[in-house]
Protein backbone atom coordinates (compact mmCIF):
# COMPACT_ATOMS: atom_id res chain seq x y z
CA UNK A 1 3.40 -19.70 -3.65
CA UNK A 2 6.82 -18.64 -5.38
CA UNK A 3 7.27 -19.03 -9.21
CA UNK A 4 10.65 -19.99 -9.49
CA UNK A 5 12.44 -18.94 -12.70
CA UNK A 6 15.75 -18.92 -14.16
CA UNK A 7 18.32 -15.77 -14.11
CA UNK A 8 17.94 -15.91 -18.52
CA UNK A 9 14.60 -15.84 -18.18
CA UNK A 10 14.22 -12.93 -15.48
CA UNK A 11 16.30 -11.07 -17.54
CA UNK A 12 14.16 -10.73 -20.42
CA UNK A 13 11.40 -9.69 -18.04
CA UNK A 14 12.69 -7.20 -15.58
CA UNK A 15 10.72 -4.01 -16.70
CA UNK A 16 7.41 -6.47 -15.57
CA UNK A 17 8.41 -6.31 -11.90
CA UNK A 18 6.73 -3.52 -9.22
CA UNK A 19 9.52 -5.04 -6.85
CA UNK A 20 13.06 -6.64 -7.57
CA UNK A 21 14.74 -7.96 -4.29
CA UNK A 22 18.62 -8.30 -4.10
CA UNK A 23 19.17 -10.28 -0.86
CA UNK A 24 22.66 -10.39 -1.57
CA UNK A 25 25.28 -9.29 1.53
CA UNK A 26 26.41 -5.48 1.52
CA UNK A 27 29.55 -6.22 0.03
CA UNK A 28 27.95 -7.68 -3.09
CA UNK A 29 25.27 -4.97 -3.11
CA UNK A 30 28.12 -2.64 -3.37
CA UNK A 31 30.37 -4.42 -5.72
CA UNK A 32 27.34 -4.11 -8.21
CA UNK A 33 23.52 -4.09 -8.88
CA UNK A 34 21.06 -3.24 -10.96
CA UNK A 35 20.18 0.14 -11.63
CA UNK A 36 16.66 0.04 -11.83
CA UNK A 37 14.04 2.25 -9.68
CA UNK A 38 12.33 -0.91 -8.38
CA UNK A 39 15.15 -2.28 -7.39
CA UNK A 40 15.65 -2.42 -2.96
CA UNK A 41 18.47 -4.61 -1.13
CA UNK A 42 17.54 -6.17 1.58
CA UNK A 43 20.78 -7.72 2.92
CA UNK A 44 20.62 -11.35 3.63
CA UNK A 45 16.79 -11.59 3.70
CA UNK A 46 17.00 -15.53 4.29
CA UNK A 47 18.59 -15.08 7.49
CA UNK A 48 16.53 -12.62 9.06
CA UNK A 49 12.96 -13.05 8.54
CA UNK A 50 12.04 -9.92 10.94
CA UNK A 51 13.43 -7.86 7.84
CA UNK A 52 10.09 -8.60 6.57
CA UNK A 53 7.92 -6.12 8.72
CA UNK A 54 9.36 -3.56 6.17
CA UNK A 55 7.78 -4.75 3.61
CA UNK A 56 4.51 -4.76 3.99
CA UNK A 57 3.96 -2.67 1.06
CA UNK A 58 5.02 -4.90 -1.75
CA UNK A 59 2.39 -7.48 -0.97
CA UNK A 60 0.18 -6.85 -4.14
CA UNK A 61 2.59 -6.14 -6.02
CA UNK A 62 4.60 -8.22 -8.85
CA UNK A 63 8.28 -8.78 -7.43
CA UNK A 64 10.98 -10.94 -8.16
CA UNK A 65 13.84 -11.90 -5.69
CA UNK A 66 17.23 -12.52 -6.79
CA UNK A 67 20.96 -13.45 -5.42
CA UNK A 68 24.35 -13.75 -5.92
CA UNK A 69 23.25 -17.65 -7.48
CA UNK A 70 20.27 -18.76 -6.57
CA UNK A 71 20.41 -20.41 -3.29
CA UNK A 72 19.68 -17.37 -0.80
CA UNK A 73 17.00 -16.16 -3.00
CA UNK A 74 15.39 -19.77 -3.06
CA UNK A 75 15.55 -19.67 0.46
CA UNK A 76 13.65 -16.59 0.90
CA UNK A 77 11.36 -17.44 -2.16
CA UNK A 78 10.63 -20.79 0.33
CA UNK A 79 10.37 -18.78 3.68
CA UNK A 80 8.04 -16.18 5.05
CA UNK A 81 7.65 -14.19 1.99
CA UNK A 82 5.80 -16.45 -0.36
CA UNK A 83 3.00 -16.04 2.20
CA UNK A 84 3.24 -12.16 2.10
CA UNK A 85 3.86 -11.32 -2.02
CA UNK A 86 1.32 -13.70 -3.69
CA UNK A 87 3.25 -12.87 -7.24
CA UNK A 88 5.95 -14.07 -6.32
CA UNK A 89 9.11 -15.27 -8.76
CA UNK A 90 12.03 -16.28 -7.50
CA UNK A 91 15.54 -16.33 -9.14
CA UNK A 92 17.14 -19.94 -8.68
CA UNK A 93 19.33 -20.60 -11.68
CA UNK A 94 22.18 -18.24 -11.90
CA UNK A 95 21.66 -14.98 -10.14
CA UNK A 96 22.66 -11.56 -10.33
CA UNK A 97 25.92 -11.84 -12.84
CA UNK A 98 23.28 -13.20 -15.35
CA UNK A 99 20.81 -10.38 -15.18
CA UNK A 100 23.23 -8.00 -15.73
């Protein structure tokens, strides 16, 4: 199950995360991110779920999805992945312009 937490919040937090997710598109992901060694990007995540097979390695780890605003990552933080990452948090109130 996903723990769903604002951007504010997440902010204050980042260094706890093994994982942070940015499932924002490639043109996002290169207009900005985070520059932080745990951070991947895994482009649209919520649209393809078979993106998941590659990560099989976060799955006991602590990781944290975020977006552009909340809405993609909620969908992925609903989807497939809660299953696989049982410390799960999920961005869903602002998104990656707040964490910065």
């Amino acid at each position: 199950m996903a723990t769903f937490i604002t951007a504010a919040e997440a902010k204050q937090r980042l260094d706890e995360f093994d994982v942070i997710l940015d499932v924002r598109s490639q043109g996002e992901w290169d207009a900005g991110h985070l520059q932080l060694p745990s951070v991947r990007h895994i482009e649209n995540l919520h649209q393809h779920p078979e993106k998941l097979a590659g990560l099989s390695d976060i799955n006991n780890k602590k990781v944290l999805v975020h977006c552009g605003i909340g809405k993609r990552a909620e969908m992925v933080g609903m989807g497939n992945l809660k299953d696989l990452v049982p410390n799960l948090f999920v961005v869903i109130e602002g998104g990656y312009s707040h964490l910065v």
